[in-house]
C-alpha atoms as a PDB file:
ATOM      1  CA  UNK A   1      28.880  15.844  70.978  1.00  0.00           C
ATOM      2  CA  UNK A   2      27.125  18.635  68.823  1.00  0.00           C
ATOM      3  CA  UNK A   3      28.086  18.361  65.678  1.00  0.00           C
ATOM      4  CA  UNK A   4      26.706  15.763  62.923  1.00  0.00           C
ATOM      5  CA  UNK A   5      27.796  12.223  62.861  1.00  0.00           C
ATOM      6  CA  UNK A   6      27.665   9.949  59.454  1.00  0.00           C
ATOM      7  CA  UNK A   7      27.990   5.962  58.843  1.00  0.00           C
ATOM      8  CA  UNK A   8      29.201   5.460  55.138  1.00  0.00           C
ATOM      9  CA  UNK A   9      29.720   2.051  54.632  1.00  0.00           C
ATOM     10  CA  UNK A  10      32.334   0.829  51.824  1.00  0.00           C
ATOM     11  CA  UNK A  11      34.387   3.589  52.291  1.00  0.00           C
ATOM     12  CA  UNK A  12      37.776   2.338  52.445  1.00  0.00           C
ATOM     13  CA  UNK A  13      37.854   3.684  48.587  1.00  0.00           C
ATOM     14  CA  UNK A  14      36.557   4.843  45.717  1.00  0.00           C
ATOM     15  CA  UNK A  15      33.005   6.748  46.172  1.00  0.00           C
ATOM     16  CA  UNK A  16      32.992   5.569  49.912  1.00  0.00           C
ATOM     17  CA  UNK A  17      36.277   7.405  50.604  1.00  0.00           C
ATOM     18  CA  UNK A  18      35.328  10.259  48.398  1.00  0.00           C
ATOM     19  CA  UNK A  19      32.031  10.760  50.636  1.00  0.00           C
ATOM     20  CA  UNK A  20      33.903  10.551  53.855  1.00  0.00           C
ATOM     21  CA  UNK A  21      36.316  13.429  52.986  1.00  0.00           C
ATOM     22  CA  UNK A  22      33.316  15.040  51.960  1.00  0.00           C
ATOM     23  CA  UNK A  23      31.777  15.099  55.038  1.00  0.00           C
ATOM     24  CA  UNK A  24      34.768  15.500  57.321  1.00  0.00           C
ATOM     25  CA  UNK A  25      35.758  18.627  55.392  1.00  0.00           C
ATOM     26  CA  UNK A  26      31.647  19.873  56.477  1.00  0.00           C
ATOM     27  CA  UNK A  27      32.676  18.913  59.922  1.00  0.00           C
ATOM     28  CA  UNK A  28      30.854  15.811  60.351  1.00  0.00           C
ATOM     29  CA  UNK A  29      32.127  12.839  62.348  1.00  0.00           C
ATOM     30  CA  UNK A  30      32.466  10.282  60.317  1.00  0.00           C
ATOM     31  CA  UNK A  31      32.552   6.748  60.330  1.00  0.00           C
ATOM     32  CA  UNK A  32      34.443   4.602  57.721  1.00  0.00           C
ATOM     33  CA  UNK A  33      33.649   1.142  57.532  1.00  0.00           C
ATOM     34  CA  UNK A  34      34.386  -1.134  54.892  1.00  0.00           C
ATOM     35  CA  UNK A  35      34.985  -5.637  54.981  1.00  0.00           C
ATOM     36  CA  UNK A  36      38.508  -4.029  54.257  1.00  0.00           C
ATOM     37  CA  UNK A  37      39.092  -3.462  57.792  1.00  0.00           C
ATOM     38  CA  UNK A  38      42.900  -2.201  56.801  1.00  0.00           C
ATOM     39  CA  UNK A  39      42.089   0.226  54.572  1.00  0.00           C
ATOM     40  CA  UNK A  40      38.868   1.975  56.571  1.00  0.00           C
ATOM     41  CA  UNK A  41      41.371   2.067  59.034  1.00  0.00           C
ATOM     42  CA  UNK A  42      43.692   3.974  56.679  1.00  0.00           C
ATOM     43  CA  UNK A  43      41.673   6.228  55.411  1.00  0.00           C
ATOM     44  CA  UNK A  44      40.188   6.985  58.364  1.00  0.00           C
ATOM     45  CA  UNK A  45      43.908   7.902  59.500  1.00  0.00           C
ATOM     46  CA  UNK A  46      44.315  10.300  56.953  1.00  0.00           C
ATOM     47  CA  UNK A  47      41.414  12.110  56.305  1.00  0.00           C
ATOM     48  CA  UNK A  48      41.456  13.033  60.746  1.00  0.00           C
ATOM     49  CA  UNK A  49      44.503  14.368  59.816  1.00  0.00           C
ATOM     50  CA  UNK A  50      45.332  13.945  63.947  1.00  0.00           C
ATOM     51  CA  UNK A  51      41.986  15.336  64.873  1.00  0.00           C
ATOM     52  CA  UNK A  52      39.555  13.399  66.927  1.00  0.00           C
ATOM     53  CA  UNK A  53      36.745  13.660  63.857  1.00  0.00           C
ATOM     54  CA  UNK A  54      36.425   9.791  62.752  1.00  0.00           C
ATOM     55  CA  UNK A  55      36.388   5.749  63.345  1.00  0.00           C
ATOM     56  CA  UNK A  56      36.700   3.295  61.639  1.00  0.00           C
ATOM     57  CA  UNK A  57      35.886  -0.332  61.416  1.00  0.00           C
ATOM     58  CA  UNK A  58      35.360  -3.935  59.354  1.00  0.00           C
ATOM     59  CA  UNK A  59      32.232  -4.450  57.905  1.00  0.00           C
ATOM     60  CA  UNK A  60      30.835  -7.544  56.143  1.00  0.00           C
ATOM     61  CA  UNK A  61      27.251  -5.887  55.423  1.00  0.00           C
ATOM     62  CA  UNK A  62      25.368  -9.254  54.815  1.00  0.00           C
ATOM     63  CA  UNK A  63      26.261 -10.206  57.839  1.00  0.00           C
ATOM     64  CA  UNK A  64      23.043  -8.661  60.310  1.00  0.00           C
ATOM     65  CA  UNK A  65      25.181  -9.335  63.841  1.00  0.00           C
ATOM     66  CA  UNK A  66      28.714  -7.533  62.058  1.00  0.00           C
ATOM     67  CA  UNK A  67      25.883  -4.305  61.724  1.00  0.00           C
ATOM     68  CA  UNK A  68      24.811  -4.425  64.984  1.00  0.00           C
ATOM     69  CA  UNK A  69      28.197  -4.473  66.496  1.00  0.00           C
ATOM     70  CA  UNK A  70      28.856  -1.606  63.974  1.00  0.00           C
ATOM     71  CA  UNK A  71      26.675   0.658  64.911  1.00  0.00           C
ATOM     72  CA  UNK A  72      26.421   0.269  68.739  1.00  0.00           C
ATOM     73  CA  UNK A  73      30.740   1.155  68.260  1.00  0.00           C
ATOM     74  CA  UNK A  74      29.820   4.337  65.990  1.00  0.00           C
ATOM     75  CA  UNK A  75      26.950   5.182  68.477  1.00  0.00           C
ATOM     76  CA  UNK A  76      29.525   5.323  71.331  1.00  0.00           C
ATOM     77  CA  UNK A  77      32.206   7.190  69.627  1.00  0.00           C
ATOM     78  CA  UNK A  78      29.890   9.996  67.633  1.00  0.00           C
ATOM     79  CA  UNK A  79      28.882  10.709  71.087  1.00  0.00           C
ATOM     80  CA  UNK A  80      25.092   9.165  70.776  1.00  0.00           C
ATOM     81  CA  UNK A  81      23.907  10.263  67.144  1.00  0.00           C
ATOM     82  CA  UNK A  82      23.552   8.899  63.649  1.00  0.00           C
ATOM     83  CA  UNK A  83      22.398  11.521  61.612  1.00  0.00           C
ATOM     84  CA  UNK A  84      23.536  10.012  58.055  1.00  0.00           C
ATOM     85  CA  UNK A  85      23.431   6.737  57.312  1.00  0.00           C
ATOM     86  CA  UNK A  86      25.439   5.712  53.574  1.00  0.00           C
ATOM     87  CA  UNK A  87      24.751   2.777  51.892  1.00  0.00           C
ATOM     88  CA  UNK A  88      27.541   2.758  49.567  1.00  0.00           C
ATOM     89  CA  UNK A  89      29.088  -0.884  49.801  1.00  0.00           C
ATOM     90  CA  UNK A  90      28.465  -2.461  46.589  1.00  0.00           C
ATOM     91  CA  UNK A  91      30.033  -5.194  43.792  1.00  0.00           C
ATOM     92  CA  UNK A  92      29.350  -6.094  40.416  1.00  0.00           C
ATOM     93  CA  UNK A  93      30.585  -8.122  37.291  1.00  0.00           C
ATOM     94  CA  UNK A  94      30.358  -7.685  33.899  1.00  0.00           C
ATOM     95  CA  UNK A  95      29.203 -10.378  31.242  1.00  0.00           C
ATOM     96  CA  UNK A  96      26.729 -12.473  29.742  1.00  0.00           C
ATOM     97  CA  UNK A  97      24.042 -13.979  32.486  1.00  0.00           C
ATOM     98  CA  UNK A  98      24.578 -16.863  32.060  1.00  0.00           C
ATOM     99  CA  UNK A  99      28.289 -16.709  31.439  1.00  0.00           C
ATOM    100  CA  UNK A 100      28.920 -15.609  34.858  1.00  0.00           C
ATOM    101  CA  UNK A 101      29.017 -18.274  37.547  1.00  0.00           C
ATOM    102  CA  UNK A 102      25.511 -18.397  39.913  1.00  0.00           C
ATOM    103  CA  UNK A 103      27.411 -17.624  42.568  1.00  0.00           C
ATOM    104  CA  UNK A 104      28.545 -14.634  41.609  1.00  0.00           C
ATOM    105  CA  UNK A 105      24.706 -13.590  41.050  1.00  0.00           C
ATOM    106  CA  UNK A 106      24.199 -14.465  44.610  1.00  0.00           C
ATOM    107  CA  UNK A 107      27.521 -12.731  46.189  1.00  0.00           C
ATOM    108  CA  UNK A 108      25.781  -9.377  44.005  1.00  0.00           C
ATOM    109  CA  UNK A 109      22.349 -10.021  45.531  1.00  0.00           C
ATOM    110  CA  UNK A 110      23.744 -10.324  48.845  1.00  0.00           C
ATOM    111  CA  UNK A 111      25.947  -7.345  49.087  1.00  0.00           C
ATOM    112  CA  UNK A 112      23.693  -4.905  47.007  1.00  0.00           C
ATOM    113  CA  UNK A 113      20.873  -5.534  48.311  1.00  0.00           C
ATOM    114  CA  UNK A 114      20.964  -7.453  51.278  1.00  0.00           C
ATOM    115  CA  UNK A 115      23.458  -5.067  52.151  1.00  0.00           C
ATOM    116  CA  UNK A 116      21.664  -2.295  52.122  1.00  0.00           C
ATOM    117  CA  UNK A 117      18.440  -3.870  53.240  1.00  0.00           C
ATOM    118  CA  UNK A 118      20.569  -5.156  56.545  1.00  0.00           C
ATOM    119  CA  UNK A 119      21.879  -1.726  57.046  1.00  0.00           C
ATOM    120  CA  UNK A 120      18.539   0.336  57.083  1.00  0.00           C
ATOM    121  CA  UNK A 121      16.864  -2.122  59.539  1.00  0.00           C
ATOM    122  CA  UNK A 122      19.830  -2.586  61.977  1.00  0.00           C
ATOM    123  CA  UNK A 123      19.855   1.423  61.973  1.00  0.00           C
ATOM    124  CA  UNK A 124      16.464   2.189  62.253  1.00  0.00           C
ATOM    125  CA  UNK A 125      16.420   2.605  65.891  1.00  0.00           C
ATOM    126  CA  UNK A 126      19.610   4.900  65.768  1.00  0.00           C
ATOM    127  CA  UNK A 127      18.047   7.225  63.212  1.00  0.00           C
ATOM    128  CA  UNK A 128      14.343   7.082  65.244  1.00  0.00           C
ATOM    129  CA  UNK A 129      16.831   8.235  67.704  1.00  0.00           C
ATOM    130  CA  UNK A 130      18.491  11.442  66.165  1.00  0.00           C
ATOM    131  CA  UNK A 131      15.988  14.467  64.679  1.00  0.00           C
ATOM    132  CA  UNK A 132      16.338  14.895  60.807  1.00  0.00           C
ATOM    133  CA  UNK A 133      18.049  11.761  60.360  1.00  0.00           C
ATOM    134  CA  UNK A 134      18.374  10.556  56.707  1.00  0.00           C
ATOM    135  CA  UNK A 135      19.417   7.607  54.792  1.00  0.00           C
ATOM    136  CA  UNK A 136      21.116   7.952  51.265  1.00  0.00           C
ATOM    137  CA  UNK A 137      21.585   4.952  49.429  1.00  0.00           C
ATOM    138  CA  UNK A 138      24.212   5.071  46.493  1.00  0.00           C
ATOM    139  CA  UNK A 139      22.276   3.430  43.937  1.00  0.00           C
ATOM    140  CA  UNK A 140      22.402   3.784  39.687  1.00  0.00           C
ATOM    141  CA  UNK A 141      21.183   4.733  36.244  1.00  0.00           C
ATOM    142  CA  UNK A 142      20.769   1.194  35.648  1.00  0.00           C
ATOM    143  CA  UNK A 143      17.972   0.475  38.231  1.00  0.00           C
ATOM    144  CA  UNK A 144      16.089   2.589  35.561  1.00  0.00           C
ATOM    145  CA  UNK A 145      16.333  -0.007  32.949  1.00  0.00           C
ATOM    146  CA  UNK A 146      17.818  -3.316  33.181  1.00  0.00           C
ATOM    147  CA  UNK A 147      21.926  -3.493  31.753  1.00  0.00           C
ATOM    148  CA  UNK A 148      22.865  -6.181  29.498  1.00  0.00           C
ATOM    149  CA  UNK A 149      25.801  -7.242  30.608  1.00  0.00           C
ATOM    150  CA  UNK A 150      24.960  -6.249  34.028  1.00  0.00           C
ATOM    151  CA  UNK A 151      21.649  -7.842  34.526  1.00  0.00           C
ATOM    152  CA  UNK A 152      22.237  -9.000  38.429  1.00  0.00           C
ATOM    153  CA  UNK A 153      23.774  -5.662  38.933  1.00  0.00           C
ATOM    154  CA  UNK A 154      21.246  -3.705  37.856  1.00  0.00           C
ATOM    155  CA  UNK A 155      18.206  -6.009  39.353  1.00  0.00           C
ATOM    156  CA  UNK A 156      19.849  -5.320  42.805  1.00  0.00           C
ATOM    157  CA  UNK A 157      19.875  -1.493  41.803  1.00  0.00           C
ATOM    158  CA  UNK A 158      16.247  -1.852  40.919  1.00  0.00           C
ATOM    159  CA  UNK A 159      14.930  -3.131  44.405  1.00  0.00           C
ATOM    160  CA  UNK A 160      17.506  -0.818  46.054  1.00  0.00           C
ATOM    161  CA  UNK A 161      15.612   2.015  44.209  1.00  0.00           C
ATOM    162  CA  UNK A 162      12.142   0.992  45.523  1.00  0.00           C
ATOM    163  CA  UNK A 163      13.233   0.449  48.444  1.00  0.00           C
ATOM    164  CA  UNK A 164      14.149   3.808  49.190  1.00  0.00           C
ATOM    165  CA  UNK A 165      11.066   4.600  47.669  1.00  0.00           C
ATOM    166  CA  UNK A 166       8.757   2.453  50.241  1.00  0.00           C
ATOM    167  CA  UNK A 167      10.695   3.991  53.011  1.00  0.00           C
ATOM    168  CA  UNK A 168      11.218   7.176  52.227  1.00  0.00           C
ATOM    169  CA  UNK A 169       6.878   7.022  52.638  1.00  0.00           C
ATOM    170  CA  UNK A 170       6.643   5.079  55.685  1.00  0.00           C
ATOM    171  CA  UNK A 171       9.646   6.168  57.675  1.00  0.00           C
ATOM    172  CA  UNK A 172       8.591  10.164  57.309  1.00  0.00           C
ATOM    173  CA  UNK A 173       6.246   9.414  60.178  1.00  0.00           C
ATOM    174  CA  UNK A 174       9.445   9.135  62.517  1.00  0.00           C
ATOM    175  CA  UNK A 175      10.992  12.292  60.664  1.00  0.00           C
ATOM    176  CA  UNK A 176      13.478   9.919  58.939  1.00  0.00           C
ATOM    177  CA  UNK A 177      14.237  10.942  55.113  1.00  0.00           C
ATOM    178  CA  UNK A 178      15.330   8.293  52.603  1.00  0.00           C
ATOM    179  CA  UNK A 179      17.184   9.144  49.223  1.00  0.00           C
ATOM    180  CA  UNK A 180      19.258   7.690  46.820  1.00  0.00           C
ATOM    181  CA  UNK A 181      21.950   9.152  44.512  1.00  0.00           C
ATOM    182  CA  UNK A 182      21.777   7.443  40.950  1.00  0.00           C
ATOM    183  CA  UNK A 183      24.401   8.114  38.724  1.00  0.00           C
ATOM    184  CA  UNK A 184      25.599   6.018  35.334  1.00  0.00           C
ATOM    185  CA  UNK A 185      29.727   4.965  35.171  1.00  0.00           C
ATOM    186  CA  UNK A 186      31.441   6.808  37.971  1.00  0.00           C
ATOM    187  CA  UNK A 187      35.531   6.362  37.203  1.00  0.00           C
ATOM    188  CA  UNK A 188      36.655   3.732  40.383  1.00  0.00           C
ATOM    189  CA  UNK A 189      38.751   1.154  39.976  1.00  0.00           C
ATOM    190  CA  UNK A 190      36.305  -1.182  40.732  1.00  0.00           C
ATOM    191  CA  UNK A 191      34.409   0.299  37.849  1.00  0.00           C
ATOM    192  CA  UNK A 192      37.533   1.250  35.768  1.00  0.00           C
ATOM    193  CA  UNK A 193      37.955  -3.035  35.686  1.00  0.00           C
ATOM    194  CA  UNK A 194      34.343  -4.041  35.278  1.00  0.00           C
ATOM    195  CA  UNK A 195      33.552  -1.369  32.658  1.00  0.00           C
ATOM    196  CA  UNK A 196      36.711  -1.337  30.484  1.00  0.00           C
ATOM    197  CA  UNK A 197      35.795  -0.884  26.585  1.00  0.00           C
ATOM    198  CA  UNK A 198      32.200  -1.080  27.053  1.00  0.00           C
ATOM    199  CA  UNK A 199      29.875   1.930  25.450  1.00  0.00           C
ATOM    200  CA  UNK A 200      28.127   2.247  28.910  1.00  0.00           C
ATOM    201  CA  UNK A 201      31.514   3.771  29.810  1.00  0.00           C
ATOM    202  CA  UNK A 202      31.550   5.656  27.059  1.00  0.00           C
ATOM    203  CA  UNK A 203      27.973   7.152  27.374  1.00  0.00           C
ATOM    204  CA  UNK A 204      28.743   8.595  31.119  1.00  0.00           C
ATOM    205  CA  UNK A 205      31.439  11.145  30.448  1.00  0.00           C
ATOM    206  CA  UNK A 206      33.593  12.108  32.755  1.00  0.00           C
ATOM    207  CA  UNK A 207      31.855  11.297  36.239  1.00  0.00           C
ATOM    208  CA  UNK A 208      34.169  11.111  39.097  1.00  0.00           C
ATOM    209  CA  UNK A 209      33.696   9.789  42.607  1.00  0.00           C
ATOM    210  CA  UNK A 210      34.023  12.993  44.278  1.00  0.00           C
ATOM    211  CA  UNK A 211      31.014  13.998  41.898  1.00  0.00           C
ATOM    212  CA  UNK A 212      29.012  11.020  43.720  1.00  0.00           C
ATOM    213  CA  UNK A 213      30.065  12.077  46.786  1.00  0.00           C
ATOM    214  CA  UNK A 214      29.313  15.832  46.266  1.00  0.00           C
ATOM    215  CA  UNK A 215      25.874  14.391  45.031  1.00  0.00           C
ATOM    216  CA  UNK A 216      25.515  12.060  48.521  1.00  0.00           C
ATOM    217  CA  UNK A 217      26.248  15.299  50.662  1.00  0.00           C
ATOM    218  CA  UNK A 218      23.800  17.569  49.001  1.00  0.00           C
ATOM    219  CA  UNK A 219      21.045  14.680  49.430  1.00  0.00           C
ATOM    220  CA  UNK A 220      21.818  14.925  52.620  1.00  0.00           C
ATOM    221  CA  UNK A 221      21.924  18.060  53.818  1.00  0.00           C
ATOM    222  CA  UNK A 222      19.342  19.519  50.803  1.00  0.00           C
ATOM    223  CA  UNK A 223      15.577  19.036  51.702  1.00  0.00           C
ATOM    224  CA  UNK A 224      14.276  19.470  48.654  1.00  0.00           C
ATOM    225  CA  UNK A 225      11.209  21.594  48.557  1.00  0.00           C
ATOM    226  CA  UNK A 226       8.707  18.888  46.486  1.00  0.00           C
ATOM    227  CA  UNK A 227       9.547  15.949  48.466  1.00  0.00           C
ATOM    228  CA  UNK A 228      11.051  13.364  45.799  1.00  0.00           C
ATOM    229  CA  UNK A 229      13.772  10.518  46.937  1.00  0.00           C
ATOM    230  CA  UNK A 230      16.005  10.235  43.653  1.00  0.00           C
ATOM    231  CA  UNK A 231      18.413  12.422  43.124  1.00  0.00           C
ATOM    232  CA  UNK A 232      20.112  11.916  39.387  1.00  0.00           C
ATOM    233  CA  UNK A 233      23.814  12.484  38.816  1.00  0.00           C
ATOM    234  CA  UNK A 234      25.388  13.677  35.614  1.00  0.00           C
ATOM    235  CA  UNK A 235      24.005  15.118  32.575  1.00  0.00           C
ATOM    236  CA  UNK A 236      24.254  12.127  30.647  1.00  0.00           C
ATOM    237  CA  UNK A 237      22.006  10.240  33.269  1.00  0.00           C
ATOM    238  CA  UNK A 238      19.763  13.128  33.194  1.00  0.00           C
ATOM    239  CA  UNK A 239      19.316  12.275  30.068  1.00  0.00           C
ATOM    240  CA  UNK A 240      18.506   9.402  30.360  1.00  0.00           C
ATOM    241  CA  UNK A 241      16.068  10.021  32.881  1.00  0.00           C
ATOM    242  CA  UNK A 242      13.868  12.292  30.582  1.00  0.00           C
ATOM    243  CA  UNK A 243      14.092  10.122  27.860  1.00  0.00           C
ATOM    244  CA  UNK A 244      12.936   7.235  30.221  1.00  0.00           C
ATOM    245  CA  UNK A 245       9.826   9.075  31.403  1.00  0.00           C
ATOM    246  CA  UNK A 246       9.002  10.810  28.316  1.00  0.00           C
ATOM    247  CA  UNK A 247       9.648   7.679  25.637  1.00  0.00           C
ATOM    248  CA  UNK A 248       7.479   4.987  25.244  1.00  0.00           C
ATOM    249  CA  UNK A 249       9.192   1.624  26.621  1.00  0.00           C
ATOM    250  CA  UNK A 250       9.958   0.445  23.170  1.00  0.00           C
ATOM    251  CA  UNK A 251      12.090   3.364  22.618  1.00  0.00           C
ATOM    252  CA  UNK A 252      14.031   3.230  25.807  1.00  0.00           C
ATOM    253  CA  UNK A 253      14.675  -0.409  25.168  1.00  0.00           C
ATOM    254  CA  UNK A 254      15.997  -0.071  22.061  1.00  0.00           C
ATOM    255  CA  UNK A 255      18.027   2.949  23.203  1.00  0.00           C
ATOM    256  CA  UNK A 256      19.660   0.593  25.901  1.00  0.00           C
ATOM    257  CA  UNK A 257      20.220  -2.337  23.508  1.00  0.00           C
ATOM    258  CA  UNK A 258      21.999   0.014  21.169  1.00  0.00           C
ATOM    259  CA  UNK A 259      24.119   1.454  23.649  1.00  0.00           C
ATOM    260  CA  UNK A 260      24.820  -2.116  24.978  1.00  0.00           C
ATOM    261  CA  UNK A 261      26.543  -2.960  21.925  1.00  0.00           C
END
């Protein structure tokens, strides 16, 4: 099989979903995998459209052995090549710290992080595998600055940020680019629910998932000509970006407390 093959993991819905049509309608085979085996399944169904251009499968992505199984499937049925890797599958709760119960801290840790950690060392020997392979990791505004009211969230979105960074670095020895897309509210129903009436919502406009998406494909298929692994999405978070480089850190907290309230 000649053309391009990606993994996007979470991608029964939302930004997942919006990524795979992305891709499919580039001509990638793509793989959908989500822990909602169901609706991969369904998606997967629709966006083939009765052509033989994706698969589907469960995936709990904290679970190492439920990757490995994964990806020796999508190996076999993109015909021997993994040249995108998404790590999209992600949760999060709104609220005060310590409000929220300590295991839902951990169930954030796990998938966000874990996740995403589990996925780029299970895959590793796929991408080695496949010239100009690259990882992009769906990450957020709020791994530039820590959220109130989404402190576990955005710790997770923190380490998934360096993380990209470390391995962007060591993995360009193999020829393996890392990236991650960060953009601020993207309008999801998981979001939609978690986000409802807060000004966080407010500040991030109008940012869809097939913006994400659009963002994820262009990371992917854009070298960009000073190497650089973030990739920002939406004016607002441009914004913020700027005014997080270019402020001192007083500023930018009190510009995130403000907008907090």
């Amino acid at each position: 099989m000649t053309r391009k093959a990606v993994l996007i993991t979470g991608a029964a819905r939302g930004i997942g979903r919006a990524t795979a049509e992305r891709f499919a309608g580039a001509g990638y085979f793509v793989g959908l995998y989500d822990i909602d085996a169901p609706g991969a399944a369904q998606a997967a169904k629709e966006i083939a459209a009765g052509q033989d251009m994706t698969t589907s499968g469960g995936l709990d992505v904290t679970d190492p052995e439920a990757w490995q199984a994964c990806l020796e499937q999508f190996w076999t049925a993109s015909g021997q090549r993994l040249d995108v890797l998404v790590n999209n599958a992600g949760i999060l709760t709104t609220g005060e710290f310590a409000e929220v119960p300590l295991s839902r801290h951990a169930a954030i840790v796990e998938v966000n992080f874990k996740g995403t950690l589990n996925g780029c060392h299970t895959a590793f020997p796929y991408l080695k595998r496949t010239p100009g392979s690259v990882v992009v990791n769906v990450c957020s505004a709020s791994a530039m600055y820590g959220q109130p009211g989404l402190a576990t969230y955005s710790a997770t979105k923190a380490a998934v940020r360096s993380l990209t960074e470390a391995l962007d670095l060591e993995w360009s020895r193999q020829g393996i680019r890392v990236c991650d897309v960060l953009p601020l509210f993207v309008a999801t129903d998981m979001g939609a629910a978690s986000m409802q009436g807060t000004r966080i919502r407010k500040l991030a406009g109008d940012l869809k998932a097939t913006d994400v998406a659009e963002a994820v494909f262009n990371a992917a298929e854009r070298r960009p000509r000073l190497a650089h692994p973030h990739r920002i999405v939406g004016r607002q978070t441009q914004l913020t970006a700027v005014m997080n480089r270019l402020a001192p850190s007083w500023v930018t907290r009190e510009m995130v407390n403000r907008l907090s309230h």
